[in-house]
Protein backbone atom coordinates (compact mmCIF):
# COMPACT_ATOMS: atom_id res chain seq x y z
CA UNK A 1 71.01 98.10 119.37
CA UNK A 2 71.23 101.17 120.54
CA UNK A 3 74.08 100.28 123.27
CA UNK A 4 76.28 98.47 121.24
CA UNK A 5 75.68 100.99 117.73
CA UNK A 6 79.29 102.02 118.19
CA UNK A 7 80.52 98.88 118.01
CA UNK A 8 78.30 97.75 114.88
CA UNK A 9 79.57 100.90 113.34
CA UNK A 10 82.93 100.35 114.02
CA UNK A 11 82.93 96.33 112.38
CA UNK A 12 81.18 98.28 109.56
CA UNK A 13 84.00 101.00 109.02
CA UNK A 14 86.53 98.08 109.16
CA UNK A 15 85.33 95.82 106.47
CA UNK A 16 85.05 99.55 104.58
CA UNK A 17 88.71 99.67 104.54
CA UNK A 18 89.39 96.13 103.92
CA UNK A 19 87.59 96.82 99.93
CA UNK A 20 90.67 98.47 98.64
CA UNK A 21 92.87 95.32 99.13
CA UNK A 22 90.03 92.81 98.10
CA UNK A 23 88.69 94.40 95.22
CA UNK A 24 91.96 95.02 93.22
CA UNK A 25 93.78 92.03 91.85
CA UNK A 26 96.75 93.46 93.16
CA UNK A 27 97.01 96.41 95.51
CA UNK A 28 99.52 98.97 94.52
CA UNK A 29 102.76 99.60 97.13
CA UNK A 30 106.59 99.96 96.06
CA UNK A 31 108.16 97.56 98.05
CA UNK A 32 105.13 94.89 98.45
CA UNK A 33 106.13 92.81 94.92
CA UNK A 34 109.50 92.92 96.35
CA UNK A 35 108.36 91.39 99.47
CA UNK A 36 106.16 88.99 97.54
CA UNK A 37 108.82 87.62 95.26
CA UNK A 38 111.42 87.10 98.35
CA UNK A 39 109.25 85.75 100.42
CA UNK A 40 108.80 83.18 97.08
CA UNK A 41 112.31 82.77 96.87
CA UNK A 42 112.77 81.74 100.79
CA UNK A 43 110.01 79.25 100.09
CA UNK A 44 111.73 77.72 96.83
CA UNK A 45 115.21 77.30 98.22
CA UNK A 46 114.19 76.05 102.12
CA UNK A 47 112.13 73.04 100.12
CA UNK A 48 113.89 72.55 96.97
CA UNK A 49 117.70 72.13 98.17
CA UNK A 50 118.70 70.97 94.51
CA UNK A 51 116.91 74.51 92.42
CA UNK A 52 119.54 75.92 90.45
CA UNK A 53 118.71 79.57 92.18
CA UNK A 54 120.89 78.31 95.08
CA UNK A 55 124.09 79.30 93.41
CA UNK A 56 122.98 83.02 93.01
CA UNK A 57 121.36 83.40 96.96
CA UNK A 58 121.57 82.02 100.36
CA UNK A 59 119.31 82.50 102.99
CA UNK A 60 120.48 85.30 105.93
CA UNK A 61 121.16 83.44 109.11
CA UNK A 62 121.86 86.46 111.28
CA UNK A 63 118.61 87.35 112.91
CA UNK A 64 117.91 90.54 110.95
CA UNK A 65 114.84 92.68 112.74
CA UNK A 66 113.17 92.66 109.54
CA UNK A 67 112.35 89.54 109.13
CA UNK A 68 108.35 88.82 110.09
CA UNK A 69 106.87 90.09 106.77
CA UNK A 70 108.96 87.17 104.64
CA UNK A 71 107.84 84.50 106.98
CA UNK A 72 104.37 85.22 107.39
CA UNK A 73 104.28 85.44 103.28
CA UNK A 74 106.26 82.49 103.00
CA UNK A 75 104.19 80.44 104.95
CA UNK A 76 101.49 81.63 103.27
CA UNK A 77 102.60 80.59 99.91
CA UNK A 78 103.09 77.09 100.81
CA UNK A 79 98.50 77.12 100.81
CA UNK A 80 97.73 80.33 98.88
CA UNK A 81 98.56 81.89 95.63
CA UNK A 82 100.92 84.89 95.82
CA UNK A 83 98.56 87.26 94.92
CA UNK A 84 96.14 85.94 97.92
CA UNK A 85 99.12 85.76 100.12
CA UNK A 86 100.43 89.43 99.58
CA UNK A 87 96.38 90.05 100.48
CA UNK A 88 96.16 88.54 103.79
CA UNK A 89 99.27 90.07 104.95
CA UNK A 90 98.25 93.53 103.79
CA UNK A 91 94.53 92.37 105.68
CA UNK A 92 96.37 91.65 109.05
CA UNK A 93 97.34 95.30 109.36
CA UNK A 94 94.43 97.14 107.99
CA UNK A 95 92.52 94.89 110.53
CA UNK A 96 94.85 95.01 113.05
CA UNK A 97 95.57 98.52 113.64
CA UNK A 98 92.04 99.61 114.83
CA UNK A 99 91.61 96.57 116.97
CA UNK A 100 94.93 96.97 118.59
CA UNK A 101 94.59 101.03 118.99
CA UNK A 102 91.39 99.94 121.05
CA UNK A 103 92.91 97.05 122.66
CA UNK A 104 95.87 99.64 123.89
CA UNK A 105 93.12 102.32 124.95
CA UNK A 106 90.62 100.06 126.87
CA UNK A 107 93.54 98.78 128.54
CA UNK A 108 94.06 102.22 130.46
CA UNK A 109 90.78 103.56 130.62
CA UNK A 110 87.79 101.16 129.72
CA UNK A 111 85.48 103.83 128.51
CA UNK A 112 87.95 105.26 125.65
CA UNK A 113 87.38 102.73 122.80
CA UNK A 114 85.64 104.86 120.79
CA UNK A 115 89.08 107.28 119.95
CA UNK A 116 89.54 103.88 117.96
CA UNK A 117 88.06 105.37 115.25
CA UNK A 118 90.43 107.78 114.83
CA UNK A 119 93.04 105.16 113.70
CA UNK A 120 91.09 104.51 110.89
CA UNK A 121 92.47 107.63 108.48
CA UNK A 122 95.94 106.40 109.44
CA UNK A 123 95.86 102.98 107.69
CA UNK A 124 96.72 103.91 104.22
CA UNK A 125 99.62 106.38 105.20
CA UNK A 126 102.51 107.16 103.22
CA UNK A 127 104.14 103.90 104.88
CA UNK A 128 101.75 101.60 103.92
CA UNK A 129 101.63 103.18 100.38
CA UNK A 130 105.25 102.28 99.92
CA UNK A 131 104.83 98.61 100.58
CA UNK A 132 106.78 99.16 104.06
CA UNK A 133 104.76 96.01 105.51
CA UNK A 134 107.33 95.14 108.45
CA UNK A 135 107.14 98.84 109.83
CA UNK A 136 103.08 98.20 109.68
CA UNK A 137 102.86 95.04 111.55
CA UNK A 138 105.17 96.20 113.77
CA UNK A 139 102.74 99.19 114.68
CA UNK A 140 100.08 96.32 115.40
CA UNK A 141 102.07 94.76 117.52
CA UNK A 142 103.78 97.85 119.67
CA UNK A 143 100.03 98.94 120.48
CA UNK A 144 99.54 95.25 121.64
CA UNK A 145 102.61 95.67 123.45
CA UNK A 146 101.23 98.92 125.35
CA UNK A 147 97.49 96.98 125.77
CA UNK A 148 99.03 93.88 127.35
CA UNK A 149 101.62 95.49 129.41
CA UNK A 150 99.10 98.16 130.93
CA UNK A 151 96.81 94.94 131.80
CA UNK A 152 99.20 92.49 133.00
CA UNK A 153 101.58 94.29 134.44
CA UNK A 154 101.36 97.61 135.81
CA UNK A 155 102.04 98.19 139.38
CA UNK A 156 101.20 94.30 140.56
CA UNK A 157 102.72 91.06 140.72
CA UNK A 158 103.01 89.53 137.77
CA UNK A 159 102.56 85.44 136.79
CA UNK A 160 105.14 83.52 134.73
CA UNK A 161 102.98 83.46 131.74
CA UNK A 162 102.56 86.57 131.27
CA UNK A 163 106.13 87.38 130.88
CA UNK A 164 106.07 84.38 128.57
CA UNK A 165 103.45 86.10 126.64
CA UNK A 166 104.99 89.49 126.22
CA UNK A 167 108.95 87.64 125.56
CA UNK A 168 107.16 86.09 122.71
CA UNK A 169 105.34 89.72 122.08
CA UNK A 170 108.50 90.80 122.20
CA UNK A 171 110.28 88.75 119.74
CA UNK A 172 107.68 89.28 116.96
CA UNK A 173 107.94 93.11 117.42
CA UNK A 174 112.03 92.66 117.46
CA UNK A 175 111.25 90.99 113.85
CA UNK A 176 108.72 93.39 112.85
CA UNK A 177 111.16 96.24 112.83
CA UNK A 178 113.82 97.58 115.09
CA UNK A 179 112.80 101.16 115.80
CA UNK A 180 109.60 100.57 117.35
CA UNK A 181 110.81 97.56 119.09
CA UNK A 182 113.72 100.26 120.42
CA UNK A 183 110.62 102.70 121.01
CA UNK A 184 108.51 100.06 122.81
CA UNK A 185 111.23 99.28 125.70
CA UNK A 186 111.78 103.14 125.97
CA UNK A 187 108.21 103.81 126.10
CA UNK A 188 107.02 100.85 128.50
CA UNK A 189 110.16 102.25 130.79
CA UNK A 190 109.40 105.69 130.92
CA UNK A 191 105.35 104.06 131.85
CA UNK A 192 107.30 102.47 134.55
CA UNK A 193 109.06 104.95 135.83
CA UNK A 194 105.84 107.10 135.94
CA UNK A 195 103.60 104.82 137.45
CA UNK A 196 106.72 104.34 140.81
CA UNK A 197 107.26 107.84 141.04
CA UNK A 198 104.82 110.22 139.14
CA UNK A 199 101.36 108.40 140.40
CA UNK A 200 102.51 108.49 144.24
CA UNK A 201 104.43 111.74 145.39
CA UNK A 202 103.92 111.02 148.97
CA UNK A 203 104.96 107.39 148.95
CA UNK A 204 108.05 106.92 150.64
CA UNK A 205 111.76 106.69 148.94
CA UNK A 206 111.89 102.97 149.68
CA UNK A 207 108.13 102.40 148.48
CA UNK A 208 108.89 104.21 145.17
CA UNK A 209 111.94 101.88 144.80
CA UNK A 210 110.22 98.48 145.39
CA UNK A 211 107.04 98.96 143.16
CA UNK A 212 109.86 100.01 140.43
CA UNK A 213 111.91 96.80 141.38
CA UNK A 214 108.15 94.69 140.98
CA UNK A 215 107.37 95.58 137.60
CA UNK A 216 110.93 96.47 136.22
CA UNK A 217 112.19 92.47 136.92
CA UNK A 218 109.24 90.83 135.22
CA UNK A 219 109.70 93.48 132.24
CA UNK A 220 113.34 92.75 132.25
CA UNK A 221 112.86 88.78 131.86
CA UNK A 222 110.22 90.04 129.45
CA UNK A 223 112.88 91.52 127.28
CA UNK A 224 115.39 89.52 127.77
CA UNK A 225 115.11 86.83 124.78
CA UNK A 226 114.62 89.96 122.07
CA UNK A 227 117.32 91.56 123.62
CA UNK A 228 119.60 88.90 122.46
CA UNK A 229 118.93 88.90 119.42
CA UNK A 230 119.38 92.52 118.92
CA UNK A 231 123.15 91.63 120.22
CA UNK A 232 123.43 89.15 118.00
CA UNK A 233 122.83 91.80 115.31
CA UNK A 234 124.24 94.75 116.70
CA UNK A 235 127.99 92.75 116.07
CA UNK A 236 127.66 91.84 112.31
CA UNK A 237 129.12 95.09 110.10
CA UNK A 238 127.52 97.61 109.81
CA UNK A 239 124.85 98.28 107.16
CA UNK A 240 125.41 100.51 104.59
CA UNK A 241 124.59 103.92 105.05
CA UNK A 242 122.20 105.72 102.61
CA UNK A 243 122.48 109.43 101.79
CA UNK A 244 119.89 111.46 102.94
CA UNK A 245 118.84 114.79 101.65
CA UNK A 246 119.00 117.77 103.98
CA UNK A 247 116.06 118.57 105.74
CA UNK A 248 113.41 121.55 105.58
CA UNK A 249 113.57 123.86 107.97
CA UNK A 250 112.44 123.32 111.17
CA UNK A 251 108.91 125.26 110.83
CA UNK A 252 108.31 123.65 107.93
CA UNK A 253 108.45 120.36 109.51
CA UNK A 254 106.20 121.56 111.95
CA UNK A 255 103.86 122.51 109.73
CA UNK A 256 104.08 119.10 108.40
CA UNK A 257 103.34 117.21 111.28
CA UNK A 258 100.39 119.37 112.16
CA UNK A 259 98.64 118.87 108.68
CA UNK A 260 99.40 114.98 108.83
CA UNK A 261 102.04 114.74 106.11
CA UNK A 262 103.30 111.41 106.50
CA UNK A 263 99.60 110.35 105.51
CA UNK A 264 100.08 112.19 102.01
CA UNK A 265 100.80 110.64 98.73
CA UNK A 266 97.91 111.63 96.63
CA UNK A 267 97.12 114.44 94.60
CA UNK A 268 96.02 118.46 96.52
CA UNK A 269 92.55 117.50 97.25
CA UNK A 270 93.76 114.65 99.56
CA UNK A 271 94.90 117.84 101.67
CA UNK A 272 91.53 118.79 102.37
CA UNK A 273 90.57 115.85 104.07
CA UNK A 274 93.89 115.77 106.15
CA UNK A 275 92.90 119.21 107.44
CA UNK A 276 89.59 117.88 108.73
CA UNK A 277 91.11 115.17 110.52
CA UNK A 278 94.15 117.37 111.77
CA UNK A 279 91.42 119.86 113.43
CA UNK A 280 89.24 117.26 114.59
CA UNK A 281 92.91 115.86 116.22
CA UNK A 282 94.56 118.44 117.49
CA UNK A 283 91.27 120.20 118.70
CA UNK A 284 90.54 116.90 120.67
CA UNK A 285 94.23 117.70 121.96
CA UNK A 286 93.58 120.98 123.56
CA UNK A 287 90.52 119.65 124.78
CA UNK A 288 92.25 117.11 126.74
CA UNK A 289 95.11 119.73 127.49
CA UNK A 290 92.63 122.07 129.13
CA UNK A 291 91.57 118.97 131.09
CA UNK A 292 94.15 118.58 132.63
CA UNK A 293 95.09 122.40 132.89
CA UNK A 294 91.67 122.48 135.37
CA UNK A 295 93.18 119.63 136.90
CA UNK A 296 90.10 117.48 135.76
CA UNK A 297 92.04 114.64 134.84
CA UNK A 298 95.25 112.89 134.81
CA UNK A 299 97.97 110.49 133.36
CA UNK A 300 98.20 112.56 130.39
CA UNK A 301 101.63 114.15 131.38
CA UNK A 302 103.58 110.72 129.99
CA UNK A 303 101.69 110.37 126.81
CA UNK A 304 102.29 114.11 126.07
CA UNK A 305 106.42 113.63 126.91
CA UNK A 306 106.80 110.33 124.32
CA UNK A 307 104.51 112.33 121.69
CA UNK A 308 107.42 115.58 122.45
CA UNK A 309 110.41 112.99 122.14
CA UNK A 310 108.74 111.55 118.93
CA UNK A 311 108.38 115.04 117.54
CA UNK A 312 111.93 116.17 117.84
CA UNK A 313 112.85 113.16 116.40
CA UNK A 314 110.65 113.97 113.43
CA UNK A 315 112.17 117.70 113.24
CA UNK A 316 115.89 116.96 113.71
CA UNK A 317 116.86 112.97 113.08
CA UNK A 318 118.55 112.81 109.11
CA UNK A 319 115.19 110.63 107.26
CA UNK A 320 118.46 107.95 106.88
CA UNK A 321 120.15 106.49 109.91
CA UNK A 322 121.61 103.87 110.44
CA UNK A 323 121.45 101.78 107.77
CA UNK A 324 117.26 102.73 106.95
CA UNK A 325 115.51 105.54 104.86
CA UNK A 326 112.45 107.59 105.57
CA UNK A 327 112.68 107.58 108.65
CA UNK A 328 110.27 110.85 109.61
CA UNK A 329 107.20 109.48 107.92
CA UNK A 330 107.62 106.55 110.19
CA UNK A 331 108.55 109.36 113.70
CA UNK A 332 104.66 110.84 112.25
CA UNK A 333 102.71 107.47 112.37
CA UNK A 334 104.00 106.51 115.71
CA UNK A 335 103.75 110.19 117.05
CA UNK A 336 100.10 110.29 115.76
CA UNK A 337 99.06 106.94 117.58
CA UNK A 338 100.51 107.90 120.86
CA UNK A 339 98.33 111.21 120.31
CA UNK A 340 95.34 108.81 120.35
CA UNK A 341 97.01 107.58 124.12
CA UNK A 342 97.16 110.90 124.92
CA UNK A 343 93.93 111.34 124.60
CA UNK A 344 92.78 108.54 126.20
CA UNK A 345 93.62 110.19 129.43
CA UNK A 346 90.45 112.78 128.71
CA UNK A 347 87.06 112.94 130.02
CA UNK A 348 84.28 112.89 127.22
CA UNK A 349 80.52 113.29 128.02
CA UNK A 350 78.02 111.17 125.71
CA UNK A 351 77.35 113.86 123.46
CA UNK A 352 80.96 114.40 122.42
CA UNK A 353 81.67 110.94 122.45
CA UNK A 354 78.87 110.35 119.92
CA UNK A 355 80.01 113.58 117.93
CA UNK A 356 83.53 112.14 118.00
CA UNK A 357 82.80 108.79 116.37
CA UNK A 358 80.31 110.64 113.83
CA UNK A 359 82.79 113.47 112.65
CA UNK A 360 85.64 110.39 112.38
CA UNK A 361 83.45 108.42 110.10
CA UNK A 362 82.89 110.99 107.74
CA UNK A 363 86.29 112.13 107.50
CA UNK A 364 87.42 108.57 107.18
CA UNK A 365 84.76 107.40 104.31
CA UNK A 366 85.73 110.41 102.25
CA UNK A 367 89.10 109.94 102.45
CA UNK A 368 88.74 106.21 101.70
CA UNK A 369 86.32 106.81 98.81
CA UNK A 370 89.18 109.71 97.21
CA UNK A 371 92.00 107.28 97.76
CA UNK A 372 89.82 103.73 96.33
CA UNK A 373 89.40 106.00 93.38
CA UNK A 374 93.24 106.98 92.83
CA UNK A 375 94.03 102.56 93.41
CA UNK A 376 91.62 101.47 90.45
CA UNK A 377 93.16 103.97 88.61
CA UNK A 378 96.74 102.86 89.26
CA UNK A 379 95.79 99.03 89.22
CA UNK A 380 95.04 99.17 85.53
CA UNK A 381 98.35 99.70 85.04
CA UNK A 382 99.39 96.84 87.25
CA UNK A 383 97.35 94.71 84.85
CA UNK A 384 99.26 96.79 81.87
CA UNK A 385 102.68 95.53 83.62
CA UNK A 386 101.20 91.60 84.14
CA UNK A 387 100.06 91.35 80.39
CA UNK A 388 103.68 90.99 79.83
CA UNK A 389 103.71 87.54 81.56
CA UNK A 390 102.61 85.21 78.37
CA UNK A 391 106.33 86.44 76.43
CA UNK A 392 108.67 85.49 79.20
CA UNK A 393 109.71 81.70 79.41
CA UNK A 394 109.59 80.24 82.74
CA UNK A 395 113.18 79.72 84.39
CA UNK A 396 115.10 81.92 82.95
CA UNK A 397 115.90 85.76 84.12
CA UNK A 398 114.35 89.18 84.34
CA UNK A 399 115.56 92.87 85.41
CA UNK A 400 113.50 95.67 85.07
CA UNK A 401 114.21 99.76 84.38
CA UNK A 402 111.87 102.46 85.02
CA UNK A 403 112.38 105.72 83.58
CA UNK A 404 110.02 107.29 86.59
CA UNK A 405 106.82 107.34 87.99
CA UNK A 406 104.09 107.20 84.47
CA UNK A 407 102.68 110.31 84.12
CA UNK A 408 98.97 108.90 82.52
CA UNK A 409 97.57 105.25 83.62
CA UNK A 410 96.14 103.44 80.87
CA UNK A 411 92.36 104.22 81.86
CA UNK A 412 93.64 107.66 80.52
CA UNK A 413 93.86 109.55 83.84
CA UNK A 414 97.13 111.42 85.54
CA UNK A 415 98.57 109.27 87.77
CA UNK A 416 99.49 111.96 90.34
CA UNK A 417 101.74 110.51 93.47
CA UNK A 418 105.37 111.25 94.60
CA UNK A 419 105.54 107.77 95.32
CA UNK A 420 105.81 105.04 92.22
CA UNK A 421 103.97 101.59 93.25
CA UNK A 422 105.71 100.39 90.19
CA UNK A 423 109.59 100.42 90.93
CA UNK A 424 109.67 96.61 91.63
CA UNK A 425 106.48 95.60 89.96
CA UNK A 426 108.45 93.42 87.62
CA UNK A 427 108.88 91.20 90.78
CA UNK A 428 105.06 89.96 90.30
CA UNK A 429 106.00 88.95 87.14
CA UNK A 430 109.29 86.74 88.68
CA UNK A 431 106.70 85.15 90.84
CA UNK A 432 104.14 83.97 88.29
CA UNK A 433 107.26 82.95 85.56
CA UNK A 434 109.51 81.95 88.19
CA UNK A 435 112.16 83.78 87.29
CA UNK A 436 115.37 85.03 88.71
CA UNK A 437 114.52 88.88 89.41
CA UNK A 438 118.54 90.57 89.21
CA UNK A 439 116.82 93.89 90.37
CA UNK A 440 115.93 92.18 93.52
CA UNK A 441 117.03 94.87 96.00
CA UNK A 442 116.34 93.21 98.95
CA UNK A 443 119.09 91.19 98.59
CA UNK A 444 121.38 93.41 98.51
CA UNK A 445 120.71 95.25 101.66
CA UNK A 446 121.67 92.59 104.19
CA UNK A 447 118.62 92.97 106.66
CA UNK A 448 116.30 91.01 104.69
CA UNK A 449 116.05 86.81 104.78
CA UNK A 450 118.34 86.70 101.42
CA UNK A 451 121.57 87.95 100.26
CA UNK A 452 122.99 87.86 96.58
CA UNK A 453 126.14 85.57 96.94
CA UNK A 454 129.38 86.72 96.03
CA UNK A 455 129.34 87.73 92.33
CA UNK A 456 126.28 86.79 91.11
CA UNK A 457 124.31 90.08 91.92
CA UNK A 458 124.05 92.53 88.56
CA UNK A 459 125.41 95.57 89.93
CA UNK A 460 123.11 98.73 89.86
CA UNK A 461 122.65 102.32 90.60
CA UNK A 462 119.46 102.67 91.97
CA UNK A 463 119.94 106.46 92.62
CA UNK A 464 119.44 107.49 88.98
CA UNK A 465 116.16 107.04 86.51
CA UNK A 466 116.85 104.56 85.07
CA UNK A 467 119.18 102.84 87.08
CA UNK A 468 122.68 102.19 85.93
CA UNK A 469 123.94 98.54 84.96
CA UNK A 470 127.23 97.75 85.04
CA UNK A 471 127.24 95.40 82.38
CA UNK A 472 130.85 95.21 82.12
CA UNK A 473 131.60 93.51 85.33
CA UNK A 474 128.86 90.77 85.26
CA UNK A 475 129.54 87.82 83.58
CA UNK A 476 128.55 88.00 79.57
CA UNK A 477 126.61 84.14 79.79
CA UNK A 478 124.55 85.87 83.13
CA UNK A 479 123.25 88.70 81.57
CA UNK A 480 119.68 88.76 81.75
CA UNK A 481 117.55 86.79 79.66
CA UNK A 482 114.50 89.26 79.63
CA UNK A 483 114.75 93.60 79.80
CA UNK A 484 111.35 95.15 80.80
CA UNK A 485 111.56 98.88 80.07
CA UNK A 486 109.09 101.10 82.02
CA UNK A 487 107.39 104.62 80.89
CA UNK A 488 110.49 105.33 78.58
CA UNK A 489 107.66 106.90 76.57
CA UNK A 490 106.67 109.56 79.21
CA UNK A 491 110.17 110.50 79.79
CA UNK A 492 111.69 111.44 76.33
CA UNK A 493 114.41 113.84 77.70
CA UNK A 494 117.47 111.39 77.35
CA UNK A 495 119.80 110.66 80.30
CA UNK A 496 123.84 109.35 80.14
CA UNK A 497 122.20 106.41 81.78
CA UNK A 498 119.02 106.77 79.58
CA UNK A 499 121.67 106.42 76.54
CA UNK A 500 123.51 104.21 78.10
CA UNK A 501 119.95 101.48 77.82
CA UNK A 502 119.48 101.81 74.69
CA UNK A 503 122.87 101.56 73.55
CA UNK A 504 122.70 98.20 75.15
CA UNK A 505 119.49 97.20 74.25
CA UNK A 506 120.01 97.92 70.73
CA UNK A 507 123.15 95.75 70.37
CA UNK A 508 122.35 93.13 72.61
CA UNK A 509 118.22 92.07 72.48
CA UNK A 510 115.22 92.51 70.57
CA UNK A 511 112.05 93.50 71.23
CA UNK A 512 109.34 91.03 72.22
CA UNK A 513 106.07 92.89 73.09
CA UNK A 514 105.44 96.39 73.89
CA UNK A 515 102.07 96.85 76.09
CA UNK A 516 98.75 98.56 74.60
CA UNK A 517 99.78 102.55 75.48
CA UNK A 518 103.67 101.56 75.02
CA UNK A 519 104.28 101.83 78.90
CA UNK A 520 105.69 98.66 79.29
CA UNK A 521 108.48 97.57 76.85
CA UNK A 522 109.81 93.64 76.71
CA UNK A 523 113.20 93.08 75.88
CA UNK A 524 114.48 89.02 74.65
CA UNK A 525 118.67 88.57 74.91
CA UNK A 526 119.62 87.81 71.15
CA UNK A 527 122.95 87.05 70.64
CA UNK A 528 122.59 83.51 72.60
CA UNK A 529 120.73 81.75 75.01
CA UNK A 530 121.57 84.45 77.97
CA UNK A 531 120.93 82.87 81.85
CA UNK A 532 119.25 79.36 81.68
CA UNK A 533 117.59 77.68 84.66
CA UNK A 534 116.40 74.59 82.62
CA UNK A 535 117.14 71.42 84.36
């Protein structure tokens, strides 16, 4: 017991952070009902080839990186429930972060399992918060990545199936999410590159070159089936580009990174326990720093270059590119878990080991127990949104508005986030009423499994609270069956587009049900039988 109390401990602080998904019907994210109801949707039209909901989408066959959430949830939904699908998705990160953090470290230094624990405050970051499940997995998968690699093929010969097993590694990363496949191949190179040259400075020219030409060939066939995909994707058009705001300045965004922000969502105490973890981080980093400074240890100097190139990506990359948004929460996570490599490379006696894993915990629990507290508290009104379900006949059509994030849950308390879990909430509704969701923004985008076809997509302006429909240039007999209204009542200040609703609504539908504290508002089409999927 009192060998293997570390790993108890650890199995123990796991489970811990598996209750917040398990113990809610639903666990609030933004995008995760989206996800949900596509994945759904990619289910219903691969088996049913005669549903009427093929003439408003078809299924993506370019192979967009973004891809691996929709199939894991779709195959999921052909045994589970959605709401038990969504969960074991959502499980296989919170799981599989920590196991593949200490997979990655014990893969270059056996003894330095026990920084694991460290990964355990960075589960419910910002990222996960907004539903951003691809980006997750792919985190799993780019630590795996780093684990296998650094056992299988660093500076030796390698066998033919293990560059089968990291092509295939490869390929689920490339359909978890394109930047940290991108940052995976530029990270395992620069590895490369340090163990030819960097480990051996007295090696000779020709020496250097052919342990660079033994593991860059393998990693090369390794990369090769991903690689053309990502061809295959680079030549369709271009995605569209999204604005992005200007950035802070430059020590602002240093200060930002220091004090963990992409890890806040919640409230000013949740900054208190960010600080703890942020010393007990960053002291751990000068510790190791000053390591190496004595020349103590080595095979730090790497680690500390990819955490310096994530970092300036973080202070001067736009949060847009290419195509994707928020982009510097996502630079923070993956800067933040190559910290933990970094720190691999350090020495620890037993004492600080132990004080390490203790301090972690506690930081860990607290924050867990502050942030459990804020999800009960938003999944009541989840449950507010889902009593809506009884009034909407199945088949026909939904699209939702929200007027903002709700300023008071229905429990009575402040709900208290910059990020609103209930932008696309309607979507859980689609999947239980089986309804066609025209706020379904995933189809829009292009990088997702399916695309509105031509015309058939109600055309909104998701900029503006609430978004804009252009009702004039969608066919009359498609307009929505079903209007759900959201936290109109906490936002009385009217908008043009505010106006603009309720014009619409007043003329065109009547209302059906309006939930217990009048956050939710139900809206029937009145002046005929609006979109029909009866068959």
């Amino acid at each position: 017991m009192r060998a293997y109390w570390p790993e108890y401990l650890f199995g123990l602080v796991l489970l811990l952070h598996l209750l917040p998904i398990w113990a809610l019907s639903h666990f609030p994210t933004t995008d995760g009902p989206a996800h949900v109801y596509n994945a759904w949707l990619l289910k219903l039209l691969l088996t049913e080839p005669q549903h009427p909901f093929h003439q408003y989408l078809a299924i993506n066959s370019v192979p967009v990186p973004n891809y691996l959430t929709s199939v894991l949830l779709a195959g999921a939904l052909q045994v589970l429930p959605a709401w038990v699908a969504e969960k074991v998705v959502q499980t296989l990160f919170v799981m599989g972060l920590p196991l593949a953090v200490r997979y990655a470290l014990r893969a270059w230094h056996s003894d330095t399992g026990f920084l694991a624990f460290l990964s355990f405050p960075l589960i419910y970051s910002a990222v996960f918060q907004l539903g951003f499940y691809n980006f997750c997995l792919s985190l799993v998968l780019l630590m795996t990545v780093l684990g296998y690699w650094r056992r299988h093929f660093y500076r030796r010969v390698v066998g033919a199936h293990y560059v089968v097993g990291l092509a295939v590694l490869f390929v689920l990363l490339y359909f978890a999410h394109p930047l940290t496949y991108l940052l995976a191949g530029l990270v395992l190179g620069v590895f490369l590159l340090g163990a030819s040259w960097g480990g051996h400075p007295k090696l000779a020219a020709n020496r250097q070159m052919a342990t660079f030409r033994t593991g860059f060939l393998p990693l090369l066939l390794a990369c090769l089936p991903s690689l053309l995909l990502l061809g295959w994707w680079l030549l369709q058009p271009a995605a569209e580009q999204q604005l992005s705001l200007p950035p802070p300045g430059i020590g602002q965004l240093l200060h930002d990174w220091l004090l963990l922000e992409p890890l806040r969502f919640m409230g000013s105490v949740e900054g208190t326990y960010r600080l703890l973890l942020a010393a007990l981080l960053f002291g751990l980093v000068a510790y190791v720093v000053w390591q190496h400074w004595q020349r103590k240890v080595a095979g730090g100097m790497v680690w500390g270059g990819i955490i310096g190139m994530l970092l300036l990506g973080y202070v001067f990359l736009p949060d847009a590119l290419l195509g994707g948004s928020i982009i510097r929460p996502r630079l923070g996570l993956l800067s933040y878990l190559f910290v933990l490599g970094l720190l691999g490379a350090g020495h620890y006696p037993v004492w600080l080991r132990h004080a390490v894993v203790c301090a972690t915990v506690v930081v860990a629990v607290l924050l867990l127990s502050f942030r459990f507290t804020k999800y009960r508290t938003w999944a009541t009104g989840l449950v507010e949104y889902q009593a809506a379900a009884p009034y909407l006949r199945p088949g026909t059509s939904v699209v939702s508005f929200t007027y903002g994030p709700a300023l008071r849950m229905p429990n009575g308390k402040e709900y208290r986030s910059y990020i609103d879990v209930f932008s696309h909430a309607a979507s859980y509704l689609s999947v239980d009423r089986q309804l066609l969701d025209l706020e379904n923004y995933e189809a829009h985008t292009g990088y997702f499994p399916l695309v509105w076809r031509p015309g058939q997509e109600l055309v909104l302006e998701q900029a503006t609270h609430p978004a804009r429909a252009h009702w004039s240039v969608y066919p009359h007999p498609q307009w929505p069956k079903y209007i759900v209204v959201w936290a109109r009542s906490e936002h009385p200040q009217p908008s043009a587009q505010a106006q603009e609703l309720t014009t619409h609504l007043r003329h065109n539908y009547r209302l059906v049900f309006i939930s217990q504290t009048g956050l939710l508002e139900l809206y029937e089409y009145k002046l005929g039988s609006g979109f029909s999927n009866s068959r």
